[in-house]
Protein backbone atom coordinates (compact mmCIF):
# COMPACT_ATOMS: atom_id res chain seq x y z
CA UNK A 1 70.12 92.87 80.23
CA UNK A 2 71.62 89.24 80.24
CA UNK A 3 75.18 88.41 80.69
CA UNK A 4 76.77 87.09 77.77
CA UNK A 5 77.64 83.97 79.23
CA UNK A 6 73.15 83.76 79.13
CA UNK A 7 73.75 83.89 75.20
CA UNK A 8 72.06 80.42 74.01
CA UNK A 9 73.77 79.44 70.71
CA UNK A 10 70.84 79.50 68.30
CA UNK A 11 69.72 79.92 65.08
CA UNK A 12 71.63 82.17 62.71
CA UNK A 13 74.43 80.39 61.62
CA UNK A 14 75.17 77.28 58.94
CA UNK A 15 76.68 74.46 60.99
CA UNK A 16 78.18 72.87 58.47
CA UNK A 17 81.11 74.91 58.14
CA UNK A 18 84.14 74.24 60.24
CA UNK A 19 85.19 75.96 63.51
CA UNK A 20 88.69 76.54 64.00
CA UNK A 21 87.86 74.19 67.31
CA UNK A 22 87.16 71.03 65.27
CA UNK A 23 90.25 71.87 62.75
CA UNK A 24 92.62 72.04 65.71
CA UNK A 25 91.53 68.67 66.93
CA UNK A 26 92.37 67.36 63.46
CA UNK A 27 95.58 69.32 63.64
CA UNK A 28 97.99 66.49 63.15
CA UNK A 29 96.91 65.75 58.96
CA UNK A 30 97.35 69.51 58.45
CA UNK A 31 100.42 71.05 57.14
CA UNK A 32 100.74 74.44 58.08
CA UNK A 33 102.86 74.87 54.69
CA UNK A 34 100.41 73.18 52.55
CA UNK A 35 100.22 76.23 49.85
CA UNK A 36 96.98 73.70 48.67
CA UNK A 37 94.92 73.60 51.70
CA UNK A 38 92.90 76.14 51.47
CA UNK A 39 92.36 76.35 47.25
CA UNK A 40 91.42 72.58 47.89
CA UNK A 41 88.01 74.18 49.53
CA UNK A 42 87.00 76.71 47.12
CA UNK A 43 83.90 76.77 46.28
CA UNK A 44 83.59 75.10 42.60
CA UNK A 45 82.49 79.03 41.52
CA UNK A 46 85.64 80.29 42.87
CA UNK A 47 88.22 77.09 41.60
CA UNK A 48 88.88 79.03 38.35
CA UNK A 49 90.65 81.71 40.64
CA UNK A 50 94.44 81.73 39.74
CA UNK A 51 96.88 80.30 42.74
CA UNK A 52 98.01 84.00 44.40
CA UNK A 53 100.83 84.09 46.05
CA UNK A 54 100.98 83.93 49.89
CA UNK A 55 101.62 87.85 51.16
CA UNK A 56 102.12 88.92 54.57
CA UNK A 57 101.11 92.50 55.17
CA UNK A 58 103.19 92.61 58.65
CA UNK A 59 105.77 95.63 58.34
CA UNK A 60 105.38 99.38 57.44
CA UNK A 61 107.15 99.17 54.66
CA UNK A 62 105.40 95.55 52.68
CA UNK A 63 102.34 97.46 53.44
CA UNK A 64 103.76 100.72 51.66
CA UNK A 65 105.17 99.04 48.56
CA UNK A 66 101.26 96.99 48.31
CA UNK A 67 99.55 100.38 48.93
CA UNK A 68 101.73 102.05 45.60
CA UNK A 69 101.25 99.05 43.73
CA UNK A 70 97.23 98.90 44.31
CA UNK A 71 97.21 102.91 43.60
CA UNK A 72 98.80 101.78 39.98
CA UNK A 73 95.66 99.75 38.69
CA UNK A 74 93.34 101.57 36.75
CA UNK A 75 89.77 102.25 38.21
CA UNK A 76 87.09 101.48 36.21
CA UNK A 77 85.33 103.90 34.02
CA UNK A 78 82.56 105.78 34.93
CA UNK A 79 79.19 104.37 33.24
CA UNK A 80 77.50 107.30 31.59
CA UNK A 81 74.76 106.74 33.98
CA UNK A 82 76.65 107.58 37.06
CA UNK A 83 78.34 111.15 38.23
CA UNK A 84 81.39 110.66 39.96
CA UNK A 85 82.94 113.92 42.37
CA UNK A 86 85.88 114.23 44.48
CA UNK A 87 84.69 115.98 47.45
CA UNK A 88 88.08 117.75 49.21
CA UNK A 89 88.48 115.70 52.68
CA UNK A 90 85.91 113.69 52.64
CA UNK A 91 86.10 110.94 49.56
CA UNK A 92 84.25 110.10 46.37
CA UNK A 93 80.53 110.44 45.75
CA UNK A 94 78.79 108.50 43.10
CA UNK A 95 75.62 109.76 42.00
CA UNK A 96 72.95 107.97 39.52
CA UNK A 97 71.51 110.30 37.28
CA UNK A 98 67.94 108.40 37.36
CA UNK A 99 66.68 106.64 40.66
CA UNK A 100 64.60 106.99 44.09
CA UNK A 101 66.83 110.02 44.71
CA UNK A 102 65.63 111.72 41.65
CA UNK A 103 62.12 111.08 43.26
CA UNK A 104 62.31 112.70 46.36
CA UNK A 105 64.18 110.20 48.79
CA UNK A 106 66.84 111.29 50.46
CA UNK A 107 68.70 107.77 51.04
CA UNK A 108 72.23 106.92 50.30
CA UNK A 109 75.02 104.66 51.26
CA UNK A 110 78.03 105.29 52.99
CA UNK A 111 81.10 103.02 51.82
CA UNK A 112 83.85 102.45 53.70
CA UNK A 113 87.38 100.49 52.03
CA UNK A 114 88.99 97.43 52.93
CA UNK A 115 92.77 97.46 53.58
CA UNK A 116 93.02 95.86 57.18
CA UNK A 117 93.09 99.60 58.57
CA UNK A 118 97.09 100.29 57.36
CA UNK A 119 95.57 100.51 53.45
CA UNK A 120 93.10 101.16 51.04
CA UNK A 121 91.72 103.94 49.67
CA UNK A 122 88.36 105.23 48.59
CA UNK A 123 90.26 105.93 44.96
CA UNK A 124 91.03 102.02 44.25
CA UNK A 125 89.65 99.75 41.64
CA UNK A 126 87.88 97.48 43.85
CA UNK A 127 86.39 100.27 46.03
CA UNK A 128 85.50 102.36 43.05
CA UNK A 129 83.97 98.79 41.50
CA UNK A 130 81.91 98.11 44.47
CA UNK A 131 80.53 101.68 44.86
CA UNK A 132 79.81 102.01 40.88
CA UNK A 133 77.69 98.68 41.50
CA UNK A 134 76.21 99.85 44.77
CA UNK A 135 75.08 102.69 42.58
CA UNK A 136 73.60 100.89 40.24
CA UNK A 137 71.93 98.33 41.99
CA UNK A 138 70.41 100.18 44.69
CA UNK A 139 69.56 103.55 43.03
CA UNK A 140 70.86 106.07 45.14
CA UNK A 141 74.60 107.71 45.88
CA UNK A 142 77.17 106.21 47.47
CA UNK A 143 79.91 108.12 49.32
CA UNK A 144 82.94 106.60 49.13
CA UNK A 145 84.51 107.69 52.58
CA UNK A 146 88.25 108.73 52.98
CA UNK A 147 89.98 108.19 55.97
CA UNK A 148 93.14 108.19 57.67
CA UNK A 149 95.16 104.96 58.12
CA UNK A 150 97.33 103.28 60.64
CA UNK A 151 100.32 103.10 62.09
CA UNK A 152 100.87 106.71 61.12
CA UNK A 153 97.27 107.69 62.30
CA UNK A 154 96.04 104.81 65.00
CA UNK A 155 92.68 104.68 66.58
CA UNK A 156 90.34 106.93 66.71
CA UNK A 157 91.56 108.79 63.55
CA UNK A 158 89.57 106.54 61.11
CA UNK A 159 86.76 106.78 63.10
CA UNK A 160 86.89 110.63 63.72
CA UNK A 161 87.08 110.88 59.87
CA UNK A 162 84.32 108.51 59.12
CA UNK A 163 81.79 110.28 61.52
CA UNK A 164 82.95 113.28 59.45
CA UNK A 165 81.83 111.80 56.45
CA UNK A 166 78.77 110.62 57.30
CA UNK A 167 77.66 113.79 58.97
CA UNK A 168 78.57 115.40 55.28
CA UNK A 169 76.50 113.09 53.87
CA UNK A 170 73.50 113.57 56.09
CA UNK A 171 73.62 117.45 55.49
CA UNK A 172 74.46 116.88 52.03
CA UNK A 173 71.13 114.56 51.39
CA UNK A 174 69.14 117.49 53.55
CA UNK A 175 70.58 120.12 51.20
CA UNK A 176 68.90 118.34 48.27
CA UNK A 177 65.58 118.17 49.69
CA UNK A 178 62.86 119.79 47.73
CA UNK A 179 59.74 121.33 49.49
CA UNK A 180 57.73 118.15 48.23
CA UNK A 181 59.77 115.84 50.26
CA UNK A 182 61.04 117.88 53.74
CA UNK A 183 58.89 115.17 55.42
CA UNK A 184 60.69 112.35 54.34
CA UNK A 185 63.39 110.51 56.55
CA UNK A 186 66.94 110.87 55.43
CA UNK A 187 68.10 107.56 55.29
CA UNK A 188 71.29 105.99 54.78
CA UNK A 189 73.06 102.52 54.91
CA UNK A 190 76.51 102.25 56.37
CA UNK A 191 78.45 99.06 54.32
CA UNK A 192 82.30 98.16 54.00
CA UNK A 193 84.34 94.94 53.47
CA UNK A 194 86.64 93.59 55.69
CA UNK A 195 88.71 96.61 57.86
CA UNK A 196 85.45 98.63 56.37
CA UNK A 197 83.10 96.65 57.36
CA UNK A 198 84.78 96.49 61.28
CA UNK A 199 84.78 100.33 61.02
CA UNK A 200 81.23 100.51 59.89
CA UNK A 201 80.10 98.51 63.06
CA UNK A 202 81.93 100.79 65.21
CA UNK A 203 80.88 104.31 63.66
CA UNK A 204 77.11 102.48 63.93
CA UNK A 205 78.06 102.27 67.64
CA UNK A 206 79.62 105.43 68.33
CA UNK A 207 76.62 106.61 66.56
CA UNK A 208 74.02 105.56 68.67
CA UNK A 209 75.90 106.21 71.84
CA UNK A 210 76.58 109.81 70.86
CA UNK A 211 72.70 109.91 69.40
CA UNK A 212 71.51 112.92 72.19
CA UNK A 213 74.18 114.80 71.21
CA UNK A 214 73.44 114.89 67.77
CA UNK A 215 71.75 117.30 65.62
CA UNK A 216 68.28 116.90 64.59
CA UNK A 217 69.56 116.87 60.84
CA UNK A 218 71.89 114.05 61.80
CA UNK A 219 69.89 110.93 61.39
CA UNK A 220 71.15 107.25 62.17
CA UNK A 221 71.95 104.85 59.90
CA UNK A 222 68.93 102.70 58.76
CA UNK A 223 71.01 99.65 58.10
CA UNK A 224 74.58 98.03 58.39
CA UNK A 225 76.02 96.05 55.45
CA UNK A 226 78.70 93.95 56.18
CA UNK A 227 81.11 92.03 54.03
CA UNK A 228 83.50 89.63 55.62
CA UNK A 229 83.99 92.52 58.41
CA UNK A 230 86.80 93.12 60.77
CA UNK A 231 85.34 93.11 63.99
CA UNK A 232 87.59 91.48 66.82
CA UNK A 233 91.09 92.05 67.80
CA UNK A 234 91.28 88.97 70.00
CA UNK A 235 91.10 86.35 66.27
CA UNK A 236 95.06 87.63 66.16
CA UNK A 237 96.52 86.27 69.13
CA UNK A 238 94.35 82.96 69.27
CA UNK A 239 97.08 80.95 69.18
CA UNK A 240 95.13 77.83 67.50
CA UNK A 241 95.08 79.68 64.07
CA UNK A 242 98.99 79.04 64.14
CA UNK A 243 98.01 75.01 63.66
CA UNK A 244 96.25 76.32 59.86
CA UNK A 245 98.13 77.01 56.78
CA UNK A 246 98.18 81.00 56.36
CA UNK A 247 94.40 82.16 54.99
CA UNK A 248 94.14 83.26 51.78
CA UNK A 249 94.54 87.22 51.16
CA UNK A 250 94.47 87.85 54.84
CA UNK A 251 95.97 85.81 56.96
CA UNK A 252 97.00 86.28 60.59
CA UNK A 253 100.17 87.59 60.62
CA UNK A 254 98.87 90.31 58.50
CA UNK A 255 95.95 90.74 60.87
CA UNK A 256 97.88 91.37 63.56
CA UNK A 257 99.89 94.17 62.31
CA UNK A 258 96.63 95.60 60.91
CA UNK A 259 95.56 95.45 64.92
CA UNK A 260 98.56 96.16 66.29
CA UNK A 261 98.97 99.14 64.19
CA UNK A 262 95.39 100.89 64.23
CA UNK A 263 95.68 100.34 68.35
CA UNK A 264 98.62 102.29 68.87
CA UNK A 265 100.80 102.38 71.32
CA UNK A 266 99.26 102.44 74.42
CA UNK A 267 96.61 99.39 73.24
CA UNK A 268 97.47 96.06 72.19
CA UNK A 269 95.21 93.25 70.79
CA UNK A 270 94.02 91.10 73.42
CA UNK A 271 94.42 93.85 76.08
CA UNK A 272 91.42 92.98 78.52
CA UNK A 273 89.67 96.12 77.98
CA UNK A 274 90.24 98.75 75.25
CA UNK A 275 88.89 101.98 74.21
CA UNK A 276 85.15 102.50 73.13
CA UNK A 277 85.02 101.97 69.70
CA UNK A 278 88.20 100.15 69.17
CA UNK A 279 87.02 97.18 68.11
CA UNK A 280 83.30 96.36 67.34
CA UNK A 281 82.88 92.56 68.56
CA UNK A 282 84.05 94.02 72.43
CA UNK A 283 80.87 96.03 72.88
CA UNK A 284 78.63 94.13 75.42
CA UNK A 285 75.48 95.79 74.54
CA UNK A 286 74.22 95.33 70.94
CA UNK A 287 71.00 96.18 71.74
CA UNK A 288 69.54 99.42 69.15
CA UNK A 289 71.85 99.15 66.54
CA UNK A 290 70.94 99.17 62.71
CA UNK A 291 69.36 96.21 61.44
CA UNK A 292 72.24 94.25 59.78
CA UNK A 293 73.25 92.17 56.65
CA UNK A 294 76.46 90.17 56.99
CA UNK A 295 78.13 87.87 54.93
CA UNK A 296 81.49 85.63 55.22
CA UNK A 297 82.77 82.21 53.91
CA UNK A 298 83.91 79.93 55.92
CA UNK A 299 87.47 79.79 54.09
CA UNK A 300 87.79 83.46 56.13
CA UNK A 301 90.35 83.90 58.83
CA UNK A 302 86.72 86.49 59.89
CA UNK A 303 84.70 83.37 60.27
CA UNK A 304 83.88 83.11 63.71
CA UNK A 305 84.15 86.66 64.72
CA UNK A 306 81.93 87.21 62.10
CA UNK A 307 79.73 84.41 63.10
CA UNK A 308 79.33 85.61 66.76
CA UNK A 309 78.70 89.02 66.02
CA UNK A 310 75.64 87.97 64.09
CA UNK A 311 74.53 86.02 66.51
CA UNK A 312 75.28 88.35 69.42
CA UNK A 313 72.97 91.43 67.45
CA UNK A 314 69.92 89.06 66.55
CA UNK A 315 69.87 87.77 70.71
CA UNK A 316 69.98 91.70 71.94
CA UNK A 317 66.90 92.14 68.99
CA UNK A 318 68.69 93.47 65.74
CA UNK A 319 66.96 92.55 62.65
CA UNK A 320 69.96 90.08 61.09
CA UNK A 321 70.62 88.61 57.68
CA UNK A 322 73.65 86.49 57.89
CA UNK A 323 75.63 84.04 55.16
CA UNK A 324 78.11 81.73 55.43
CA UNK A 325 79.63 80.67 52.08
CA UNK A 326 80.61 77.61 52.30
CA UNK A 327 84.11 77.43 50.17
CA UNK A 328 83.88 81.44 50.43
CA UNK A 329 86.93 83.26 50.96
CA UNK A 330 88.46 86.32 52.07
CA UNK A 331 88.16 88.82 49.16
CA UNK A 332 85.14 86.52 47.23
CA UNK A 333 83.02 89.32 46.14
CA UNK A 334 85.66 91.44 44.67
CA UNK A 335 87.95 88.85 43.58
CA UNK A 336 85.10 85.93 42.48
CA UNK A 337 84.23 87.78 39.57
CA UNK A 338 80.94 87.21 38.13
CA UNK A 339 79.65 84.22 39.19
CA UNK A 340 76.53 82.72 39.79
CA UNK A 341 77.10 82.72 43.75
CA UNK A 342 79.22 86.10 43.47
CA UNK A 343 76.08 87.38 41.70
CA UNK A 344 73.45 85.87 43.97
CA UNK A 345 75.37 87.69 47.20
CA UNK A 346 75.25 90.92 45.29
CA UNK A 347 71.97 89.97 45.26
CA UNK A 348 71.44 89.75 48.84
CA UNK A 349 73.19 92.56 49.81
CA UNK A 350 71.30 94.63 47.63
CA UNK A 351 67.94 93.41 48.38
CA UNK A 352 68.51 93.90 52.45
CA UNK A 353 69.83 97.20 51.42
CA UNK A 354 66.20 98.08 50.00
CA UNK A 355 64.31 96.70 52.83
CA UNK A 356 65.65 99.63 54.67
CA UNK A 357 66.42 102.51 52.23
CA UNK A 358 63.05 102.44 50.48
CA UNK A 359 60.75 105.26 51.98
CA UNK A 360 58.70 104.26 54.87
């Protein structure tokens, strides 16, 4: 297996977007309290977006107050097309009452919430929006996962409770089977945004590794879909994001306490090794893992972890879809509304999705 230093910089990536590199050699026309600087790059779908204001997520208790407030918003209602169950320690499964599950497939996705791993639930408005579309795009359930967050529950709590989930899942889709299809390959998709998108890299990886152990019934995922993920711990104490104006929605402060928190006490971010798992972009092997589908703008404080982590997969031989959204932010595909470019990565994700959840 080659070193990663052997890694040739090829291929998957749009080089027109910025690197945090080239805006720190540029560092003396930026002011880090320019409120402007980043809505001055939006994308011209996203420039109707109203100005939010700047929010650090960086103490227990800012987190708390956001995490009542967020549990206050309506969901959206339930299409009559769509079942919707609370399953008791485990999270929220959507069902569509026509599709390829109706047909004999046993495929569904697995969604895992945002919330920089100190927030979220599966029970929000934007989850419960993305998993109604999910639903309705691709055909077959979607279990929204529940899992327990940091700092009162740091690493690998989440994870344990994901792998929980998705083993549910997997017997769940087997006890549907019908004789006709008993032949068919369970298959299912493992997709998040942001801290849900890091976790579903690292359940894909704990996954694999933990693959011989695992019951025939247990199948792995088929696919990865990835929105603006969470992958790297190390993006919070790079020092040359202090030279930027704050990111929108997530910005670095935040990020670190999101780290600092789901590490725990005995881990910090930057630490030289950490724990299996931990965080997704430290694996060294990427070899075997689910083909993947990953999107990010280049507005995102994710950009470049995101960036290498696609590249990293396609070199060790993972089918990869990557986009970079130039003017894209942090947040685009929940917050952009229905635009045409908000519409066309739906799009995307959806149609990747397929490609692997479609009967073989």
């Amino acid at each position: 297996m080659p070193q990663e230093t052997d890694i040739p910089d090829r291929g998957v990536v749009n080089r027109n977007a910025y690197t945090s590199d080239e805006l720190a050699s540029n560092m003396a026309v930026v002011d880090v309290n320019d409120i402007n600087y980043w809505y001055d790059r939006l994308h011209p779908d996203f420039q109707h977006i109203p100005r939010m204001p700047q929010l650090n997520m960086d103490s227990w208790l800012k987190t708390t107050l956001f995490n009542i407030v967020r549990k206050m918003i309506p969901s959206p209602r339930t299409p009559p097309s769509i079942t919707k169950e609370n399953v008791s320690g485990i999270g929220v499964y959507f069902t569509p009452k026509c599709g390829s599950h109706r047909k004999g497939v046993p495929a569904a996705v697995l969604w895992i919430h945002s919330g920089g791993r100190i927030g979220g639930s599966p029970y929000g408005r934007m989850e419960t929006s993305c998993c109604l579309k999910i639903c309705e795009d691709l055909k077959v359930p979607v279990l929204a996962a529940s899992y327990r967050l940091a700092p009162k529950h740091p690493f690998p709590a989440a994870l344990d409770d994901l792998t929980k989930a998705y083993e549910w899942l997997c017997h769940h889709l087997e006890s549907q089977r019908t004789d006709d299809d008993k032949e068919k390959q369970i298959r299912i998709a493992v997709a998040g945004d942001s801290a849900g998108g890091g976790l579903a890299a690292e359940l894909c990886q704990k996954l694999l590794d933990e693959s011989d152990g695992i019951s025939r019934s247990t199948p792995l995922p088929v696919a990865q879909l990835l929105i603006y993920p969470m992958l790297d711990d190390r993006t919070c104490v790079d020092k040359k994001y202090d030279s930027l104006p704050p990111h929108l929605l997530w910005n670095n402060k935040s990020n670190m306490y999101g780290w600092s928190s789901y590490l725990g006490l005995h881990n910090k971010p930057g630490d030289d090794t950490l724990p299996e798992y931990a965080s997704a972009s430290r694996r060294k092997d990427l070899s075997n893992l689910p083909p993947a589908y990953i999107v990010c703008g280049d507005l995102d404080l994710f950009l470049e972890e995101c960036r290498e982590y696609a590249r990293r997969l396609k070199y060790h031989g993972v089918d990869v879809e990557y986009e970079e959204v130039i003017g894209g932010f942090h947040g685009m595909l929940s917050i952009g509304c229905d635009t045409d470019l908000v519409i066309r990565l739906w799009q995307s994700f959806q149609s990747f999705g397929q490609k692997y959840l479609k009967p073989g």
